[in-house]
PDB file of N, CA and C in Angstrom:
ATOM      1  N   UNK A   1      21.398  14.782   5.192  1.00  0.00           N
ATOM      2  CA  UNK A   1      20.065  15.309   5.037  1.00  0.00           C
ATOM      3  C   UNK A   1      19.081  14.394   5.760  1.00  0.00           C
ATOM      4  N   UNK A   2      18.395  14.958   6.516  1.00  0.00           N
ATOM      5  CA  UNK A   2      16.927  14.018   7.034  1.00  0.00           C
ATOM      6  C   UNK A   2      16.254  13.778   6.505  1.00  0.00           C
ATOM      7  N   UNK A   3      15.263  12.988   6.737  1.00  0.00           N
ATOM      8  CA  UNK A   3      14.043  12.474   5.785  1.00  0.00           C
ATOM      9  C   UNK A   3      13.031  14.181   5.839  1.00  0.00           C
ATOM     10  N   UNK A   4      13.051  14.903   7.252  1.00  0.00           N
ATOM     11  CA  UNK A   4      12.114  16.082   7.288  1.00  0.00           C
ATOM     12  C   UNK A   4      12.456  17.051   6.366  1.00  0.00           C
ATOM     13  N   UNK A   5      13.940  17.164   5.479  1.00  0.00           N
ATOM     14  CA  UNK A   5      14.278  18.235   4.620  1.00  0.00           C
ATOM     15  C   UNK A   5      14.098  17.548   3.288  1.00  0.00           C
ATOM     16  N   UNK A   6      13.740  18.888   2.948  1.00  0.00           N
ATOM     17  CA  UNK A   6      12.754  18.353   1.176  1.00  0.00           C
ATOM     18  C   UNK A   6      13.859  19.254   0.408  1.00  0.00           C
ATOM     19  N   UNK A   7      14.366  19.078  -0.639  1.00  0.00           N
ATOM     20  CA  UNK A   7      15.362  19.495  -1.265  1.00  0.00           C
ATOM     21  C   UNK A   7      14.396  19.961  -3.145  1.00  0.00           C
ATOM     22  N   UNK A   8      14.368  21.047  -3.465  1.00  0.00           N
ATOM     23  CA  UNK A   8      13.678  21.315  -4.261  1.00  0.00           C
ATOM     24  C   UNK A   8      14.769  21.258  -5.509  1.00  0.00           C
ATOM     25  N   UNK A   9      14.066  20.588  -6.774  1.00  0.00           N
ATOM     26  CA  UNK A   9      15.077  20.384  -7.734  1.00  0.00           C
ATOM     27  C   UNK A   9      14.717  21.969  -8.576  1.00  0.00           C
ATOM     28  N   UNK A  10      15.419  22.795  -9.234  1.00  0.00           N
ATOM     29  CA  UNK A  10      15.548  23.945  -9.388  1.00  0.00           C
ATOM     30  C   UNK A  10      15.826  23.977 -10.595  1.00  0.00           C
ATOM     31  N   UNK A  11      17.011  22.964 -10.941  1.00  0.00           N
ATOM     32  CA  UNK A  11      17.767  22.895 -12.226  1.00  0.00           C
ATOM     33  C   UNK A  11      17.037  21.894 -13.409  1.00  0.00           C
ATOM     34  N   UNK A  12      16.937  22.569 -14.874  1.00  0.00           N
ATOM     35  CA  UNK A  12      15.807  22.247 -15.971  1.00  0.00           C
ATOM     36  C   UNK A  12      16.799  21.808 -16.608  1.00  0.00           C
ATOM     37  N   UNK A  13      17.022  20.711 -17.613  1.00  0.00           N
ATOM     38  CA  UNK A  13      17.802  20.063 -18.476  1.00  0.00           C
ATOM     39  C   UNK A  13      17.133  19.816 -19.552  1.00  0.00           C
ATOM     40  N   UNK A  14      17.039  20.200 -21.050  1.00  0.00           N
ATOM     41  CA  UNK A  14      16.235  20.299 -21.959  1.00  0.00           C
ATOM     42  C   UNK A  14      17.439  19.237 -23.416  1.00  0.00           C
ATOM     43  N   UNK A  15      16.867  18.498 -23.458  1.00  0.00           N
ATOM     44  CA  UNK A  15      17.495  17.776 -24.653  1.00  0.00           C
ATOM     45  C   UNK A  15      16.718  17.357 -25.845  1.00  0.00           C
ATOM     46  N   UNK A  16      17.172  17.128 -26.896  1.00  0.00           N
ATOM     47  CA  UNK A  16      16.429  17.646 -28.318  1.00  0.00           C
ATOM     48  C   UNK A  16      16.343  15.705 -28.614  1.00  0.00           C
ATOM     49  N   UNK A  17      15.501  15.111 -28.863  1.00  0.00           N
ATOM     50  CA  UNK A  17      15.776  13.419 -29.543  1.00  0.00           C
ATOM     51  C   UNK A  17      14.636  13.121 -30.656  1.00  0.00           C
ATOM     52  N   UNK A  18      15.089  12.352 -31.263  1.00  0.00           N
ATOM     53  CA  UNK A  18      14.355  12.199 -32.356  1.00  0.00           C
ATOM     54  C   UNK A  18      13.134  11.038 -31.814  1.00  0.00           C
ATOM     55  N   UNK A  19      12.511  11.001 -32.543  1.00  0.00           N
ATOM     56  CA  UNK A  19      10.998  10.140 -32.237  1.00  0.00           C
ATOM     57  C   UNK A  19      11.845   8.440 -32.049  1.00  0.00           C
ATOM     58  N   UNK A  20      13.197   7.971 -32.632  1.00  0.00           N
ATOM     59  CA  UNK A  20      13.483   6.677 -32.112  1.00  0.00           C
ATOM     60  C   UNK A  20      14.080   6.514 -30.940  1.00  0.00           C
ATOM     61  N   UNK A  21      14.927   7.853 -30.754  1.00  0.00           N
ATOM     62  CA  UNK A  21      15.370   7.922 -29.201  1.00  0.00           C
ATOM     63  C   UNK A  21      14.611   7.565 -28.397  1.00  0.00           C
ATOM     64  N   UNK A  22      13.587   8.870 -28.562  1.00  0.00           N
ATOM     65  CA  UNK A  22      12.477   8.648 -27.361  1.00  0.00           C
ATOM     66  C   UNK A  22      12.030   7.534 -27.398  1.00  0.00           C
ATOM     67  N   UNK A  23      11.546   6.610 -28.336  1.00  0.00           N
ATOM     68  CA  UNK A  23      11.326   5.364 -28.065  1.00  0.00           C
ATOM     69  C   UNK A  23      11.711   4.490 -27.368  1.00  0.00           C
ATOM     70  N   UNK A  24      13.141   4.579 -27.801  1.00  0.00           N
ATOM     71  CA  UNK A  24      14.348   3.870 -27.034  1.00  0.00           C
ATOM     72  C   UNK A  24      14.629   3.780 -25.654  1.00  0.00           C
ATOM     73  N   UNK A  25      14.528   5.308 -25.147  1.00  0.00           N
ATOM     74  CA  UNK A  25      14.678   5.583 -23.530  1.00  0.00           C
ATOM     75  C   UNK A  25      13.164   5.267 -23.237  1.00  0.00           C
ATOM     76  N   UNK A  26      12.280   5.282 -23.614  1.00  0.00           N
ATOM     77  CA  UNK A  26      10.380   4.534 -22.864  1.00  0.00           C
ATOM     78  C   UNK A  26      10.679   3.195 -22.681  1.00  0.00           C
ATOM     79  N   UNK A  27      11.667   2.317 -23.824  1.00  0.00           N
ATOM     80  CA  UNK A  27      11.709   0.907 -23.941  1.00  0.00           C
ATOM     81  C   UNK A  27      12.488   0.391 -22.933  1.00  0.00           C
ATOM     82  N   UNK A  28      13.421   1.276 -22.392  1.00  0.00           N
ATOM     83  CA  UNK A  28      14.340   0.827 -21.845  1.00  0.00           C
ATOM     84  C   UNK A  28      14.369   1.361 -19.986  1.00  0.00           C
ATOM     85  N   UNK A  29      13.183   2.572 -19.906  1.00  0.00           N
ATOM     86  CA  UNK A  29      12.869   2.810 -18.377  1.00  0.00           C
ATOM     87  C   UNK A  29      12.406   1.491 -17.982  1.00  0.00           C
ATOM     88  N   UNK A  30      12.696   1.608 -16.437  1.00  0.00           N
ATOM     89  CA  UNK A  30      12.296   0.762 -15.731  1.00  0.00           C
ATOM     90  C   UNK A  30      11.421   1.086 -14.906  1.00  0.00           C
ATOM     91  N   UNK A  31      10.013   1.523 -14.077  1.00  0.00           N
ATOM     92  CA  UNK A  31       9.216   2.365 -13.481  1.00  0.00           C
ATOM     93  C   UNK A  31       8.394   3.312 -14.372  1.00  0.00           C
ATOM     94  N   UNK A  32       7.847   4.437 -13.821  1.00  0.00           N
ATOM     95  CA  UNK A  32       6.640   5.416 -13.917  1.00  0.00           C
ATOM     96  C   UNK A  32       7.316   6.381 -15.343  1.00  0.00           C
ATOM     97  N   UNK A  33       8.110   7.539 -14.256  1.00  0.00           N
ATOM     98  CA  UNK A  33       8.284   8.336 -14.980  1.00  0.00           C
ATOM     99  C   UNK A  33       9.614   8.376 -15.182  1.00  0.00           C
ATOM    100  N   UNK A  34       9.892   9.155 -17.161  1.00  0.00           N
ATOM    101  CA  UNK A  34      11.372   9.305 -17.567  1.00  0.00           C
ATOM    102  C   UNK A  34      12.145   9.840 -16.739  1.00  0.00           C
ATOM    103  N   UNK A  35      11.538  11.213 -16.066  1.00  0.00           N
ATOM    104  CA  UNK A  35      12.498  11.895 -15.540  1.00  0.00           C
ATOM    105  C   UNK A  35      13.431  11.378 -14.177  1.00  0.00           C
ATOM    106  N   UNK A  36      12.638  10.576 -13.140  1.00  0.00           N
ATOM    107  CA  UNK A  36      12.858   9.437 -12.732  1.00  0.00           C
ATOM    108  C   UNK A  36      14.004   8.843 -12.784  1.00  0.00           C
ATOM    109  N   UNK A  37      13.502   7.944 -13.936  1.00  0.00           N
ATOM    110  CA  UNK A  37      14.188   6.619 -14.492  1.00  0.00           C
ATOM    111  C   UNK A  37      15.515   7.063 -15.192  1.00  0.00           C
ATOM    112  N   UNK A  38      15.667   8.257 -15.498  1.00  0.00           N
ATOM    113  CA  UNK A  38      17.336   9.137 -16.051  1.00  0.00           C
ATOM    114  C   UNK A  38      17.822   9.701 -14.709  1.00  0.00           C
ATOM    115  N   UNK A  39      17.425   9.630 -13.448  1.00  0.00           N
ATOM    116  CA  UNK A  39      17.922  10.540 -12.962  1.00  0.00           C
ATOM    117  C   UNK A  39      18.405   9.371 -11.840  1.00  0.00           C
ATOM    118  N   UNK A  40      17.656   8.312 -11.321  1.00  0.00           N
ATOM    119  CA  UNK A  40      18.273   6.914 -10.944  1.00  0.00           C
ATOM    120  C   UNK A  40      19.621   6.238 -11.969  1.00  0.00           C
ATOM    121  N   UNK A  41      18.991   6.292 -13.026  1.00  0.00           N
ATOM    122  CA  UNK A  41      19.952   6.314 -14.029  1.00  0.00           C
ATOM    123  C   UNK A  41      21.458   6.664 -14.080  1.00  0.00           C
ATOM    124  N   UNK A  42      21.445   7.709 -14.237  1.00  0.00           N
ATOM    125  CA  UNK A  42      22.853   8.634 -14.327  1.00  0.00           C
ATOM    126  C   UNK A  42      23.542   8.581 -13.143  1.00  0.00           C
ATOM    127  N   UNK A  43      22.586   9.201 -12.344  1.00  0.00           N
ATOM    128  CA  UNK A  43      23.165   9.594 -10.756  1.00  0.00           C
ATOM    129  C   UNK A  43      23.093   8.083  -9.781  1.00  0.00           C
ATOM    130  N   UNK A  44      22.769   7.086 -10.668  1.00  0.00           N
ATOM    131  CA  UNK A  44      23.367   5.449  -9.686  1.00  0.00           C
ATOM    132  C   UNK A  44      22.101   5.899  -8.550  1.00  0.00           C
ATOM    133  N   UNK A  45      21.081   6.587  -8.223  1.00  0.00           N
ATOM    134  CA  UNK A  45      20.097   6.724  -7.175  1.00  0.00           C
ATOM    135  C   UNK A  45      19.490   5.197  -7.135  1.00  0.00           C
ATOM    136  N   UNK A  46      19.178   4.850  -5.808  1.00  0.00           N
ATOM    137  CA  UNK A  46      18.598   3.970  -5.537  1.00  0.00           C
ATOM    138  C   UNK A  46      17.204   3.972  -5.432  1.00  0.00           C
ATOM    139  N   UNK A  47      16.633   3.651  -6.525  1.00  0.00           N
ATOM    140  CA  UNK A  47      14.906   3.721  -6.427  1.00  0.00           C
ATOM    141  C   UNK A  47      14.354   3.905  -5.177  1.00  0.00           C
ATOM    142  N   UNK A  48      13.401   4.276  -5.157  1.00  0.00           N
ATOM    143  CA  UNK A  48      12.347   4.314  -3.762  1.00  0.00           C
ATOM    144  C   UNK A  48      11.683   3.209  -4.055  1.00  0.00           C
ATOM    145  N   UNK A  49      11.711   2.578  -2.815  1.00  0.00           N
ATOM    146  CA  UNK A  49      10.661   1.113  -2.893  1.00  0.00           C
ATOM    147  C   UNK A  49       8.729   1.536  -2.568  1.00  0.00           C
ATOM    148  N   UNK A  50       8.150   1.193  -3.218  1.00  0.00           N
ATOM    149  CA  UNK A  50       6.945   1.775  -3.524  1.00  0.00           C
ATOM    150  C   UNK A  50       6.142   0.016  -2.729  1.00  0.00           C
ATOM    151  N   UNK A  51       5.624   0.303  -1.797  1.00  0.00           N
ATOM    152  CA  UNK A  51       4.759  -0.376  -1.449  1.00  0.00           C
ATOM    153  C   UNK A  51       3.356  -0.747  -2.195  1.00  0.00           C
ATOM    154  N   UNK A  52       3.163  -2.404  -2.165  1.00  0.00           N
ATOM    155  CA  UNK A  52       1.939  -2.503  -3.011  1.00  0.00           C
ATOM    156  C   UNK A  52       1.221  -3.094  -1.965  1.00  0.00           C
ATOM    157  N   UNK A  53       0.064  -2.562  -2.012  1.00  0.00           N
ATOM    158  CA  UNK A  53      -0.947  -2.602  -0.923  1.00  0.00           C
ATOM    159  C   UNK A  53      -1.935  -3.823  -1.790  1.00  0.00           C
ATOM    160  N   UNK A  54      -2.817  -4.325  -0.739  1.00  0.00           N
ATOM    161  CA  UNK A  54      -3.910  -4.940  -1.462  1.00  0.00           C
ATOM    162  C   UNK A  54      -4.949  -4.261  -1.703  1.00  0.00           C
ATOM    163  N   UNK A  55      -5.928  -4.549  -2.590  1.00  0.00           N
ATOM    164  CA  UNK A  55      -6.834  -3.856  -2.955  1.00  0.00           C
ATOM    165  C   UNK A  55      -7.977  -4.421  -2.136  1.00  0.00           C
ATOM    166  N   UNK A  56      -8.276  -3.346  -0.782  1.00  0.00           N
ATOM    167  CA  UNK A  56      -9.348  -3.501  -0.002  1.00  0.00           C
ATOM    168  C   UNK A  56     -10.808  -3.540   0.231  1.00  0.00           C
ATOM    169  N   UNK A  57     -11.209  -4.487   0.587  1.00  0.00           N
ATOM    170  CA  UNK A  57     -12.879  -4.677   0.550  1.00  0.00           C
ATOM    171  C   UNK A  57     -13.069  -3.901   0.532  1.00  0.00           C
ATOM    172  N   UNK A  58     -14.755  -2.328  -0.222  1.00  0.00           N
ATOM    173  CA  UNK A  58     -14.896  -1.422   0.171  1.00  0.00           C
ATOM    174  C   UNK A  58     -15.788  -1.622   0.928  1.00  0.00           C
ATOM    175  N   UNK A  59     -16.584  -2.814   1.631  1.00  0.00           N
ATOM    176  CA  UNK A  59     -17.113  -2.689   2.894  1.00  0.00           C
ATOM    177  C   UNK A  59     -16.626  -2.870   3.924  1.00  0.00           C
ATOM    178  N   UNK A  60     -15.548  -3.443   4.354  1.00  0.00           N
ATOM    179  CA  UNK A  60     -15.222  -3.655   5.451  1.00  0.00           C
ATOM    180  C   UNK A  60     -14.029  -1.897   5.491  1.00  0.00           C
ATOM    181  N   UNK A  61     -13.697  -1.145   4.681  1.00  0.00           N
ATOM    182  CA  UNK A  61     -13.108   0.069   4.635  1.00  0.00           C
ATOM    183  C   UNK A  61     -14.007   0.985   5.539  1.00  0.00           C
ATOM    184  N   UNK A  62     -15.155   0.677   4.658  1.00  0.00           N
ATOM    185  CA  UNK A  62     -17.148   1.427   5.492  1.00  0.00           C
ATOM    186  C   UNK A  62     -16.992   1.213   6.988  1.00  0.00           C
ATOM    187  N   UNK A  63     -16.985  -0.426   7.116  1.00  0.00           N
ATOM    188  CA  UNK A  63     -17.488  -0.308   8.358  1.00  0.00           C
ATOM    189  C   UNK A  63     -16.113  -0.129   9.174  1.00  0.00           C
ATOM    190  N   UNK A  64     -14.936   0.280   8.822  1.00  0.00           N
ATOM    191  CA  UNK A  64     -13.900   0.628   9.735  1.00  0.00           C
ATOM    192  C   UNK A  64     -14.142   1.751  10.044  1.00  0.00           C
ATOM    193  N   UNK A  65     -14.550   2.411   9.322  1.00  0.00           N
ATOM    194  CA  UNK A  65     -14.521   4.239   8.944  1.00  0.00           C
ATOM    195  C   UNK A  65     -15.572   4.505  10.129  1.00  0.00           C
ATOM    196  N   UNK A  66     -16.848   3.503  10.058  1.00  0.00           N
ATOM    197  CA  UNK A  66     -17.971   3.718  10.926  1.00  0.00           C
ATOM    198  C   UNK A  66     -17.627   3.445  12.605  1.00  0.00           C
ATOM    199  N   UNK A  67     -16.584   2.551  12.416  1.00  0.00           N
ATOM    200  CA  UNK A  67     -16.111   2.158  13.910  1.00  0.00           C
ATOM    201  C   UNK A  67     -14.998   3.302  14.437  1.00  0.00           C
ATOM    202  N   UNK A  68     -14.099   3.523  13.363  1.00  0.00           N
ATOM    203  CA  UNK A  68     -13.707   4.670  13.639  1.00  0.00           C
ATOM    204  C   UNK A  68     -14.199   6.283  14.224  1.00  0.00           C
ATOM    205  N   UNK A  69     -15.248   6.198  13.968  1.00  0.00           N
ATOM    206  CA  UNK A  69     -16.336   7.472  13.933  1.00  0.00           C
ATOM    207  C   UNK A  69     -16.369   7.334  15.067  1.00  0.00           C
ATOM    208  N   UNK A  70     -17.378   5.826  15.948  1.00  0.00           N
ATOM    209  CA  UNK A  70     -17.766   5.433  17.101  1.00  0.00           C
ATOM    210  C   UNK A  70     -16.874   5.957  18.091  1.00  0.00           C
ATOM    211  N   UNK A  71     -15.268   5.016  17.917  1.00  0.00           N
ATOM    212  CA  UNK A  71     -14.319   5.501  18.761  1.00  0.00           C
ATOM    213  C   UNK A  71     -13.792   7.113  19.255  1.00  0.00           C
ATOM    214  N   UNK A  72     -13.772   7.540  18.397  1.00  0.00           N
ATOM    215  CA  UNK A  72     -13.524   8.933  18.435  1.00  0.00           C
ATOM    216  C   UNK A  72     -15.333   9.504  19.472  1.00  0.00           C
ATOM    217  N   UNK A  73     -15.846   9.745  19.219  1.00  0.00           N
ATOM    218  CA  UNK A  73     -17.335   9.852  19.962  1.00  0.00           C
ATOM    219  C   UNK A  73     -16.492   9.266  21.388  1.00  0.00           C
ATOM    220  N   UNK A  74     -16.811   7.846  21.789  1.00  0.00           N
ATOM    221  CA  UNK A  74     -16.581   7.937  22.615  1.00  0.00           C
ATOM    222  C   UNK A  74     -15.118   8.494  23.859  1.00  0.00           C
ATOM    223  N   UNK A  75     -14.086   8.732  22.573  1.00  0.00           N
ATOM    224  CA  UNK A  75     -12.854   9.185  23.387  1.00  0.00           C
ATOM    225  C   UNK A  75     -13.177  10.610  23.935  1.00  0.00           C
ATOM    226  N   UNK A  76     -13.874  11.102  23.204  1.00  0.00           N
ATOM    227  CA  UNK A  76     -14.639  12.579  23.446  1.00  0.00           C
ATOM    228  C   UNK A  76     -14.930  12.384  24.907  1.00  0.00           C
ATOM    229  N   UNK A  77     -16.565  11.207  24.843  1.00  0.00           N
ATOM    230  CA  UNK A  77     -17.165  11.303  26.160  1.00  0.00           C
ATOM    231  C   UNK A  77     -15.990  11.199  27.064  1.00  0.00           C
ATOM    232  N   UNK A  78     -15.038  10.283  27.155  1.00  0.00           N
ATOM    233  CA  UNK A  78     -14.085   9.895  28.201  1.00  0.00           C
ATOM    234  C   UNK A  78     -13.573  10.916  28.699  1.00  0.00           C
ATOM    235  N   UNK A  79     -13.324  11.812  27.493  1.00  0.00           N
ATOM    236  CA  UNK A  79     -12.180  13.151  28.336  1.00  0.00           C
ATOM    237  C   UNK A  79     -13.069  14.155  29.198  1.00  0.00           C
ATOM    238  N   UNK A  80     -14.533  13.619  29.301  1.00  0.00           N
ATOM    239  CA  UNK A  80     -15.609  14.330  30.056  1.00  0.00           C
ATOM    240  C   UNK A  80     -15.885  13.637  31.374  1.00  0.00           C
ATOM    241  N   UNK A  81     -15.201  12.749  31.621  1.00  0.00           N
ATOM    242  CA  UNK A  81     -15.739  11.873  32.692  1.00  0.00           C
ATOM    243  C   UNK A  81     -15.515  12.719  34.192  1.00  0.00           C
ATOM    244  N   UNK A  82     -15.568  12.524  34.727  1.00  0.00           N
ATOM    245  CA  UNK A  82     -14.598  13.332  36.211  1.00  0.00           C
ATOM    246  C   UNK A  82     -14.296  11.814  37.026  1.00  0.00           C
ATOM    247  N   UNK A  83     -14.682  10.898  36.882  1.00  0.00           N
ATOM    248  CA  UNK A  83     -14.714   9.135  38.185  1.00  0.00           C
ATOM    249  C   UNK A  83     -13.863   9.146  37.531  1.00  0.00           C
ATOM    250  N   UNK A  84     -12.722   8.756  38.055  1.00  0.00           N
ATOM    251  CA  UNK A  84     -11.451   8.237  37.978  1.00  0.00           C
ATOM    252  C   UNK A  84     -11.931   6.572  37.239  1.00  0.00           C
ATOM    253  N   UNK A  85     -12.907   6.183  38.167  1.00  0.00           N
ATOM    254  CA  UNK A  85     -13.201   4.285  38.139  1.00  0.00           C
ATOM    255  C   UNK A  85     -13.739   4.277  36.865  1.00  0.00           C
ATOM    256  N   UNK A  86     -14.555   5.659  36.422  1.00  0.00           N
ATOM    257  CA  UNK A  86     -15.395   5.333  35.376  1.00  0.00           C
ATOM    258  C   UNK A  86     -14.345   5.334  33.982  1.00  0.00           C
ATOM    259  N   UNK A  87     -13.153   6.074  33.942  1.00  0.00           N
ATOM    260  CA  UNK A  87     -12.163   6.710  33.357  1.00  0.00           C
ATOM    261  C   UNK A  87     -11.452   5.351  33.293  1.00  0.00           C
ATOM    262  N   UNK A  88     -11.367   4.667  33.673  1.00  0.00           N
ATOM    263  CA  UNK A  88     -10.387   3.294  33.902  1.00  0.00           C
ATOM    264  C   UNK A  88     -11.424   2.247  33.207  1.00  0.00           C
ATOM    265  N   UNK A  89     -12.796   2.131  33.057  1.00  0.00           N
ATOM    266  CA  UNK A  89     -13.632   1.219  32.473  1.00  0.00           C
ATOM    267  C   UNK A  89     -13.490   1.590  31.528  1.00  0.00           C
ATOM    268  N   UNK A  90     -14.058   2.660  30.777  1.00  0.00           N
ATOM    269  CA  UNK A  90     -13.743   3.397  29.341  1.00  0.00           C
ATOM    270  C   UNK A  90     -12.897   3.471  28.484  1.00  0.00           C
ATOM    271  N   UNK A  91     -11.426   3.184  29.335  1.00  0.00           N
ATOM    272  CA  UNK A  91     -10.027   2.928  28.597  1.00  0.00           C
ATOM    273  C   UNK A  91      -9.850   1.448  28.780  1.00  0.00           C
ATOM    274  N   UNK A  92     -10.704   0.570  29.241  1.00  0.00           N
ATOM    275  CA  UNK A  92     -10.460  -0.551  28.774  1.00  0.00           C
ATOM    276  C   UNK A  92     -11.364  -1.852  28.252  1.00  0.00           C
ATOM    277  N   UNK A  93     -12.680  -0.738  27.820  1.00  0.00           N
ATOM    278  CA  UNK A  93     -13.461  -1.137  26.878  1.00  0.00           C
ATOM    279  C   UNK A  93     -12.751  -0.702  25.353  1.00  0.00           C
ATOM    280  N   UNK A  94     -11.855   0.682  25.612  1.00  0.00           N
ATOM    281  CA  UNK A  94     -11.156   0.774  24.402  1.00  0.00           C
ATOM    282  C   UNK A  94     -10.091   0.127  24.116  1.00  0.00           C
ATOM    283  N   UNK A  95      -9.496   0.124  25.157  1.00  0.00           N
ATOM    284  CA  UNK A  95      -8.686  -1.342  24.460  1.00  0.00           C
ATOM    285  C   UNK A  95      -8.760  -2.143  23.995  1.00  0.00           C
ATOM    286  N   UNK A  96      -9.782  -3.307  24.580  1.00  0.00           N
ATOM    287  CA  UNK A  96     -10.455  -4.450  24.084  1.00  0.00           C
ATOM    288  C   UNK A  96     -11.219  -4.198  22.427  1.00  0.00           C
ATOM    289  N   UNK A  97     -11.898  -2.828  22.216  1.00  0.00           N
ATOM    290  CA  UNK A  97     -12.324  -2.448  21.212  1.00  0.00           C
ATOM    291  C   UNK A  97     -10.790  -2.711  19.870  1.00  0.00           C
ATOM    292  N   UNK A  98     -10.440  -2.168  20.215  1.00  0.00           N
ATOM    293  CA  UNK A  98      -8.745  -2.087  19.959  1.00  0.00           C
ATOM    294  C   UNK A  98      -8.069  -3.379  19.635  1.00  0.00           C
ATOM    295  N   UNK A  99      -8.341  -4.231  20.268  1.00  0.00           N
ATOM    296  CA  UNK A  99      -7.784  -5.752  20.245  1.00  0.00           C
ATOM    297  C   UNK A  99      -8.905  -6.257  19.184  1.00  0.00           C
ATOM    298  N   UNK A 100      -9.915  -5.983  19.172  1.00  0.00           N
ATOM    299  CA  UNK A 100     -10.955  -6.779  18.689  1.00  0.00           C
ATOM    300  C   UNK A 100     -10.448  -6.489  16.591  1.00  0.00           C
ATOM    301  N   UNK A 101     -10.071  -5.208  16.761  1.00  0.00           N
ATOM    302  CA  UNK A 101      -9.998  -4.565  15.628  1.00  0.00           C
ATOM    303  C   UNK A 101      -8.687  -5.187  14.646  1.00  0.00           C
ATOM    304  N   UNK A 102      -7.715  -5.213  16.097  1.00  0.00           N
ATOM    305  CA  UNK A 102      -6.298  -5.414  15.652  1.00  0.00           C
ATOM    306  C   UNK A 102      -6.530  -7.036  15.123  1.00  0.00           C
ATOM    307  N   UNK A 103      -7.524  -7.619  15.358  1.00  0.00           N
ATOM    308  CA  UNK A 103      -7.454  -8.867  15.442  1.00  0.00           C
ATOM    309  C   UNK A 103      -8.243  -9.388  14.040  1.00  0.00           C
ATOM    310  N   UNK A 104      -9.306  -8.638  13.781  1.00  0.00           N
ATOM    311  CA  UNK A 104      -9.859  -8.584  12.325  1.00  0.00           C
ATOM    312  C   UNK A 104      -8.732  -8.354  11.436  1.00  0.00           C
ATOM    313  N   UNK A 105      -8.216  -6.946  11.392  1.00  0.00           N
ATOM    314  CA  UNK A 105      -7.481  -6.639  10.446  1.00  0.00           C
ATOM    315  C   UNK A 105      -6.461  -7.707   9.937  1.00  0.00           C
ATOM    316  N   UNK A 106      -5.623  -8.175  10.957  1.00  0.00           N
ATOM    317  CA  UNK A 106      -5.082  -9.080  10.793  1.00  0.00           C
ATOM    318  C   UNK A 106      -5.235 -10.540  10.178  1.00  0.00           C
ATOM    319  N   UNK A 107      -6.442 -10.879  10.867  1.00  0.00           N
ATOM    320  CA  UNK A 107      -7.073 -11.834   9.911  1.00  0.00           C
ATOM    321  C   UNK A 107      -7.343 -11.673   8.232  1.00  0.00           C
ATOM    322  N   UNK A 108      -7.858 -10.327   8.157  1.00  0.00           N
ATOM    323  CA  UNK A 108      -8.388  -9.694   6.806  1.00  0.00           C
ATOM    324  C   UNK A 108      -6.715  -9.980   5.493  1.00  0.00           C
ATOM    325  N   UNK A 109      -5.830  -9.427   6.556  1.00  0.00           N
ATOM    326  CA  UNK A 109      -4.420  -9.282   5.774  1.00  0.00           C
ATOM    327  C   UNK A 109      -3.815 -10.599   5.462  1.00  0.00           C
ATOM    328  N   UNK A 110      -4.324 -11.582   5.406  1.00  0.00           N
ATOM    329  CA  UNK A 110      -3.227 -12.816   5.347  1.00  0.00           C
ATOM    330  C   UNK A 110      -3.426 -13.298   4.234  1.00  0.00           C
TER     331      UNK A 110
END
């Protein structure tokens, strides 16, 4: 199976437990949800590794979003240009834009 095929679970499994069971299987998941955590469980599935992100400045998110905006604007103008020369300055003010960015972020992430 590829990662592009999504496999729809179809089949409902209904089991009856008393209020210590259920306790028991909450006490004893490891992750989010039961259904989950029985189904890694049983079937030996290998968890999905869940990436933890940092929790990002919401200004510097702003002013990406705003630089983002910029860029796009100007990729617009570019695809309007007809000068070849002018077409070659424009793609490498965006680059440099590009480097400048790659180079924050990076800093931001350490």
């Amino acid at each position: 199976m590829t990662k592009k095929e999504i496999v729809k679970r179809q089949k409902e499994i209904k089991i009856r437990l008393t209020e210590a069971e259920h306790e028991a299987l909450l006490e004893r998941m490891t992750g989010g949800e039961l259904a989950t955590w029985i189904r890694q469980t049983c079937l030996e599935e290998k968890p999905n590794k869940k990436r933890n992100y940092k929790v990002a400045d919401p200004q510097l998110l702003a002013g990406l979003g705003r630089i983002g905006g910029n860029l796009n604007q100007i990729a617009r103008q570019v695809n309007t240009i007809q000068s070849d020369i002018e077409k070659i300055r424009a793609f490498a003010e965006l680059a440099m834009i590009r480097e400048q960015l790659q180079k924050v972020l990076a800093d931001y992430d350490r």
